[in-house]
Structures are given as C-alpha cells and as structure tokens.
C-alpha atoms as a PDB file:
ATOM      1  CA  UNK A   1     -40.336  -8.956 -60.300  1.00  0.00           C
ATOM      2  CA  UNK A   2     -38.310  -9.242 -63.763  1.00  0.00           C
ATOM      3  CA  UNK A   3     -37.145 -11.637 -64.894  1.00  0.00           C
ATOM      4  CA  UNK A   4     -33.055 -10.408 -64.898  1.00  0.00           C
ATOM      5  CA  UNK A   5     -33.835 -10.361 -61.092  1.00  0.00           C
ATOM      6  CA  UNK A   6     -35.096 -13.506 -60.569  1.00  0.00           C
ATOM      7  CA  UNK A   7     -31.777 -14.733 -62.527  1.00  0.00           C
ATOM      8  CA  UNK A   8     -29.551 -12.402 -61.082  1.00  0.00           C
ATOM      9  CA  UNK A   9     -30.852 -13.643 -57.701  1.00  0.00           C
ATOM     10  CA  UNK A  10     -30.263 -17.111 -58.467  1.00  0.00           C
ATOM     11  CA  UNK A  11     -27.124 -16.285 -59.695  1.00  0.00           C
ATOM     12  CA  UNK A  12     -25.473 -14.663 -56.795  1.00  0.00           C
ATOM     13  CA  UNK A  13     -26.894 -17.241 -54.356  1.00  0.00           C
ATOM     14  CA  UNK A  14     -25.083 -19.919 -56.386  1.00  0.00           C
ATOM     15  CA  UNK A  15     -22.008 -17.752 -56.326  1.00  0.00           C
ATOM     16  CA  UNK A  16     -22.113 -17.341 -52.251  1.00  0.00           C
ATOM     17  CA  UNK A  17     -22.771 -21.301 -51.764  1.00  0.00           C
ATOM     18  CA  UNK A  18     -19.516 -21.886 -54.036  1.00  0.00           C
ATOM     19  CA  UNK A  19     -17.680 -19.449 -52.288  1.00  0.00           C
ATOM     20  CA  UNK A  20     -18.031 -20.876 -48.815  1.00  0.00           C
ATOM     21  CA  UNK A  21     -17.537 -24.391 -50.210  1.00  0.00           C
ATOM     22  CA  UNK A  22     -14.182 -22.902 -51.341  1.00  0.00           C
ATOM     23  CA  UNK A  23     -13.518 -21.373 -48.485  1.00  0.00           C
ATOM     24  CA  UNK A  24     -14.576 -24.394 -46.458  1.00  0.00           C
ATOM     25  CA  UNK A  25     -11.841 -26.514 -48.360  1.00  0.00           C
ATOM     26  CA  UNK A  26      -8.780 -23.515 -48.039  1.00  0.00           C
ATOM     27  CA  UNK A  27      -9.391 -24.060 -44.719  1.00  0.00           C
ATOM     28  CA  UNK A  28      -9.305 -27.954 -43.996  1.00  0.00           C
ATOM     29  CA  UNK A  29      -6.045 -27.305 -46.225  1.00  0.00           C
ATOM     30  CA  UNK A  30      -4.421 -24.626 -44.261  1.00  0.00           C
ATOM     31  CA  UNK A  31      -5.090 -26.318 -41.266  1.00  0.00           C
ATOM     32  CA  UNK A  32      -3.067 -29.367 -42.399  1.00  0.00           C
ATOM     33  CA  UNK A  33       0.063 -27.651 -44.093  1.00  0.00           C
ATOM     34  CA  UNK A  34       0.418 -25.374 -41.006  1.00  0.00           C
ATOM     35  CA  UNK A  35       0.056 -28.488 -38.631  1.00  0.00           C
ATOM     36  CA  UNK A  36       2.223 -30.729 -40.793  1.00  0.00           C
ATOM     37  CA  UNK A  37       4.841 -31.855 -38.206  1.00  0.00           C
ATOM     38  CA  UNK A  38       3.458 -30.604 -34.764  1.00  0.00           C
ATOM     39  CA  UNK A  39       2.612 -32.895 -32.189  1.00  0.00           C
ATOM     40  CA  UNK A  40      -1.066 -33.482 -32.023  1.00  0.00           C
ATOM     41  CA  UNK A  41      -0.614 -33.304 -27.923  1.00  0.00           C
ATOM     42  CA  UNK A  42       1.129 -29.441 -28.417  1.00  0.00           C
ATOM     43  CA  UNK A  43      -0.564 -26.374 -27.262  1.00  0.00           C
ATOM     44  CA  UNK A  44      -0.012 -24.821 -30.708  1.00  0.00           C
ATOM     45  CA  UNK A  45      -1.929 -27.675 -32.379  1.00  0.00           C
ATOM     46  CA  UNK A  46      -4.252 -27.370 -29.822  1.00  0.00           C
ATOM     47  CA  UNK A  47      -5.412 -24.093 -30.307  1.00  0.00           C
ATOM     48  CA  UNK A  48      -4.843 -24.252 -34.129  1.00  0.00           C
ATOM     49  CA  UNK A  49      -7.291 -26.969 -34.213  1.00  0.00           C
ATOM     50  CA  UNK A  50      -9.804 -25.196 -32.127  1.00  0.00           C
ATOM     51  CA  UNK A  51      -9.363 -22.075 -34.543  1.00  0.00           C
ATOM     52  CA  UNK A  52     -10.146 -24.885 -37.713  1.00  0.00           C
ATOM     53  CA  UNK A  53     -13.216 -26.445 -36.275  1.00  0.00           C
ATOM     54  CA  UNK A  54     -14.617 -23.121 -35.512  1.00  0.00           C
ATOM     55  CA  UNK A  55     -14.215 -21.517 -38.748  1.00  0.00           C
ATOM     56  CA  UNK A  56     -15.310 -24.848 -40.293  1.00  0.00           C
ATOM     57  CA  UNK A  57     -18.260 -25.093 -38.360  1.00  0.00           C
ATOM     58  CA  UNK A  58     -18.937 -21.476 -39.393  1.00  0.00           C
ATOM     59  CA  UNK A  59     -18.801 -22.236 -42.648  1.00  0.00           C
ATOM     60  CA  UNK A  60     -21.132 -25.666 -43.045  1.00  0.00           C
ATOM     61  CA  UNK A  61     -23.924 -23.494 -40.796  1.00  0.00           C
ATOM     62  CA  UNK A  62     -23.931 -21.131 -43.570  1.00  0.00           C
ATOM     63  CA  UNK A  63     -24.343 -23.464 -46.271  1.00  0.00           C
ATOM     64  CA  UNK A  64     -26.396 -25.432 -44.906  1.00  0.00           C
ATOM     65  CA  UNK A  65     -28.692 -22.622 -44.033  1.00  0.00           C
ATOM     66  CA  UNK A  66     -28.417 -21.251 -47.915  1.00  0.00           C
ATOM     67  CA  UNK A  67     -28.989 -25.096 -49.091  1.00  0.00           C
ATOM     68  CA  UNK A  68     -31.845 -25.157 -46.907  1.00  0.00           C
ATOM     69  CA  UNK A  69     -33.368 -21.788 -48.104  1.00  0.00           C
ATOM     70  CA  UNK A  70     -32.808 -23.020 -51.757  1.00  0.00           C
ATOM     71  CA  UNK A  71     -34.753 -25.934 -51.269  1.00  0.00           C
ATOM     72  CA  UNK A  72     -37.829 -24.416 -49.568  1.00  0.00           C
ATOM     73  CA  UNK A  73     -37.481 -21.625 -52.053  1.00  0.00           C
ATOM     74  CA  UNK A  74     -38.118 -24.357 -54.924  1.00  0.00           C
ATOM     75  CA  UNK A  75     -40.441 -26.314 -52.691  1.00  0.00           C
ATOM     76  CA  UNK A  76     -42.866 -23.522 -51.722  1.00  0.00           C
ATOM     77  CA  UNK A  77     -42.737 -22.684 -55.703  1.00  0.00           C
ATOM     78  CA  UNK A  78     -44.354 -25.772 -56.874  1.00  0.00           C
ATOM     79  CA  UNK A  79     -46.311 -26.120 -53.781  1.00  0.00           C
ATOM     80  CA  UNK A  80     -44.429 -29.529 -52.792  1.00  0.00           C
ATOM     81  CA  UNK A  81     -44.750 -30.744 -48.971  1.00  0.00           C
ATOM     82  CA  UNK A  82     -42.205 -29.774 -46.617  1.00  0.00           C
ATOM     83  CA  UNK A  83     -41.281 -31.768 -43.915  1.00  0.00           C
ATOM     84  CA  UNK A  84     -42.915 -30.342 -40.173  1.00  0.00           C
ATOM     85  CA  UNK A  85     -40.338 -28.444 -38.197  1.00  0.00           C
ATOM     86  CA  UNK A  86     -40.183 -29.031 -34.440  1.00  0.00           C
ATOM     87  CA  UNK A  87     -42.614 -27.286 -32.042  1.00  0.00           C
ATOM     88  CA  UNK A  88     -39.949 -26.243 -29.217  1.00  0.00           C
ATOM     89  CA  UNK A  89     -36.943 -24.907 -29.893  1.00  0.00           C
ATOM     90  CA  UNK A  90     -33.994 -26.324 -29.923  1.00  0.00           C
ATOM     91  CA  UNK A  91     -35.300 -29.984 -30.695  1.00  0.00           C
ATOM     92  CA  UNK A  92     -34.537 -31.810 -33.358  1.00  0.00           C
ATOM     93  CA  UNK A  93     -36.475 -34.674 -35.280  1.00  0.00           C
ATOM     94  CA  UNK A  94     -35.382 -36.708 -38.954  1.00  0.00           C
ATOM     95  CA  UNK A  95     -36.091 -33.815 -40.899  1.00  0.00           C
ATOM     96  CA  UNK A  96     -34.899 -30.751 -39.404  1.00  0.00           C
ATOM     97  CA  UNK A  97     -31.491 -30.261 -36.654  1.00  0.00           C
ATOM     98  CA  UNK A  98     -30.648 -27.566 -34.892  1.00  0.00           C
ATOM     99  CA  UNK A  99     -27.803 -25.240 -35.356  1.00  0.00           C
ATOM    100  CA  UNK A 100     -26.241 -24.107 -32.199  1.00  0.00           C
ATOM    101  CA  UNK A 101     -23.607 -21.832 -34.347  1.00  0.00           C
ATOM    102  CA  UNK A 102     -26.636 -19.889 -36.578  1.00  0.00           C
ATOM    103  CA  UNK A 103     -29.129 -20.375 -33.974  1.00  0.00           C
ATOM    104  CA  UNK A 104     -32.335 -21.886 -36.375  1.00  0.00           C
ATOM    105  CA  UNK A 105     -32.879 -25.036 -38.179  1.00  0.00           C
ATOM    106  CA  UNK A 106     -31.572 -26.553 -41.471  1.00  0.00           C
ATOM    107  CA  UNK A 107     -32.833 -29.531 -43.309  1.00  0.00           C
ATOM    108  CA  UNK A 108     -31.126 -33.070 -42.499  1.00  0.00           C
ATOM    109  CA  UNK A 109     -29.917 -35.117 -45.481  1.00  0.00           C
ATOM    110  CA  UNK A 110     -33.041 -36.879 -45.080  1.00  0.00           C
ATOM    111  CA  UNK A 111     -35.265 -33.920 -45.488  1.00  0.00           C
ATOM    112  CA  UNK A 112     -33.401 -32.200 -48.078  1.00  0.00           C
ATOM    113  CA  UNK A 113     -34.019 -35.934 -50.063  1.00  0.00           C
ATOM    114  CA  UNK A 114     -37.973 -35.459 -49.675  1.00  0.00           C
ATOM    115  CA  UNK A 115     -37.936 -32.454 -49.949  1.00  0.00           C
ATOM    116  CA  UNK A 116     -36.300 -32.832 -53.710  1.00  0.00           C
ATOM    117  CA  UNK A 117     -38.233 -35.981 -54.318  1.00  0.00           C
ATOM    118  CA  UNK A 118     -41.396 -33.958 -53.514  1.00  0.00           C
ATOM    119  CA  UNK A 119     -40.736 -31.392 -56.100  1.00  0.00           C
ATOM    120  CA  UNK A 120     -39.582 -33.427 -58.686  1.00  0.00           C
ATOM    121  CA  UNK A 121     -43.081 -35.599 -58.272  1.00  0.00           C
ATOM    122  CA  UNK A 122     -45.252 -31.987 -58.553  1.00  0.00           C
ATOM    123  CA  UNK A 123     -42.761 -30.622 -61.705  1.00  0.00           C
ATOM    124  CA  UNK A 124     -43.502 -34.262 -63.380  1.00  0.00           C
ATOM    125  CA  UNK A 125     -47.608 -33.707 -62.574  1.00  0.00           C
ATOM    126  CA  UNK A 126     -47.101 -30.097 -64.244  1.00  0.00           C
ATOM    127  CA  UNK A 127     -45.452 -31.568 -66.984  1.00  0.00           C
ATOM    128  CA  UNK A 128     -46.169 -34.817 -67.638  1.00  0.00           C
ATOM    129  CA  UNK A 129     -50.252 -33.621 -69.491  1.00  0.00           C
ATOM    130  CA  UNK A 130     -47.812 -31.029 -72.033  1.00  0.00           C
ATOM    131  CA  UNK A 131     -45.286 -33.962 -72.833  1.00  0.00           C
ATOM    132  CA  UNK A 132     -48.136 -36.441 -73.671  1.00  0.00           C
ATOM    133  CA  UNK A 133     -49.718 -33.527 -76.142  1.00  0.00           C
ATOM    134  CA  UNK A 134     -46.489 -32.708 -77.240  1.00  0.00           C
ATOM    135  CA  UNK A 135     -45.856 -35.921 -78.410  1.00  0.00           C
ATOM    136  CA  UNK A 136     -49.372 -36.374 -80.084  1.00  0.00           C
ATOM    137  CA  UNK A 137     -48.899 -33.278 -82.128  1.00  0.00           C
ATOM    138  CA  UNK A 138     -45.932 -34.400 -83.155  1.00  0.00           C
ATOM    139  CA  UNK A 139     -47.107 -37.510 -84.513  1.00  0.00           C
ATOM    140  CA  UNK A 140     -49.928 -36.444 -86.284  1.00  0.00           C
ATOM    141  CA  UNK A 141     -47.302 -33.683 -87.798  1.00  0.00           C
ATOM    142  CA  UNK A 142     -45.136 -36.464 -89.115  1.00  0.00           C
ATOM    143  CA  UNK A 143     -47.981 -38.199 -90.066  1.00  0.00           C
ATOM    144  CA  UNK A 144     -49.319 -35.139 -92.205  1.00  0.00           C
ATOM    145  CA  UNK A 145     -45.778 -34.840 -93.607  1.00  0.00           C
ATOM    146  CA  UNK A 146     -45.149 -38.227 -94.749  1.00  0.00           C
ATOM    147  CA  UNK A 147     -49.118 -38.535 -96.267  1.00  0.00           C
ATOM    148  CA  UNK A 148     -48.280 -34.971 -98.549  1.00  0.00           C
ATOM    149  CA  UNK A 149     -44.465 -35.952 -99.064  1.00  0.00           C
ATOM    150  CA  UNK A 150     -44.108 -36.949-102.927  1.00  0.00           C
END
C-alpha cells in the first residue's frame, strides 16, 4: 500500500467525520428556526421533533462509529491495548455501548480516553530511545563545533 493511499485514506475519513459534524449542527439549527414560535404541546412540533432526534441520532451513530474505527485503526498500529468488548450482544460495560440505530458497538468516552492514553504511552516507548540519541549526537556535534571554531 503507497503511501498517497494511506494519506488519501486518512484524508477522506477526516473529510466524512467533518461532514456529519456539519451536518449534525445544520440540523440542531433547522430544527430551532423552523420551531421558533410553535407550541412545544402542537402536533407539528411534535412530529418535527421526532424527525430532529432521528436524523440526529443518525448522525452521532455514524460518527461515533468512524471515531471509533479511527481509534482502533491507530491502536491496533502501535499494538496499544484495547479495552474488552462485551461477550453477548447487546450489553454494554465502561468501555464499549451499544448502538441500537447502527446495530454494533462504539467506544464510550471512557474507552476512547484509554484507548488514546494507551497509544500515546507505546508512541513515547518507540520514541523516547531515538530522542535520547538524538540529543547525544547533538551534543557531541556542538561540542565538536565549538572545540574546531576559531
């Protein structure tokens, strides 16, 4: 796999996510400038409210699923821990919930946190050996400089 299409990839997925997030927010404001005014008890709010929450709901199931997918994407590529999902279906524990509108599991705001704290531990094991080297070659550099500087 190139590289392009790795960054294409990412790319696009960051696209979608800002899209819905967009879309997410036209709707919370369309819902309140065509309510402005009605009576919250009315049969037109009524249903107009029911059409919000399920095109809202739509839309935070898909992020969340893409957020989710992100995250385990970047997990699983630096070998970080990921949280245990539930053995039945349908359950739930402080890690993963259930989506009854796409029909899986997505990551809680607790598990996305571990999850991001686990993979910013294993990037700072990768790194940490190169940065200490880095800065040791640096040093003796400088050193060599200022020793043969006239």
């Amino acid at each position: 796999m190139g590289v392009g299409k790795v960054l294409f990839d990412w790319r696009d997925r960051r696209y979608r996510l800002i899209q819905l997030r967009l879309e997410r927010e036209k709707a919370y404001e369309d819902f309140y400038t065509r309510t402005k005014g009605l009576n919250r008890r009315s049969e037109e709010y009524e249903s107009l409210d029911g059409d919000h929450q399920n095109a809202v709901a739509l839309l935070s199931a898909e992020i969340g699923r893409l957020e989710t997918l992100d995250l385990l994407r970047r997990a699983y590529r630096w070998r970080a821990p990921v949280p245990g999902h539930p053995v039945l279906p349908e359950t739930e524990n402080e890690h993963w919930a259930w989506n009854r509108v796409i029909g899986g599991y997505h990551l809680t705001t607790k598990g996305m946190r571990e999850v991001r704290h686990a993979v910013a531990a294993e990037v700072d094991l990768y790194y940490k050996p190169w940065l200490s080297w880095a800065a040791i070659a640096i040093s003796f550099l400088a050193l060599i400089v200022s020793v043969f500087k006239p």
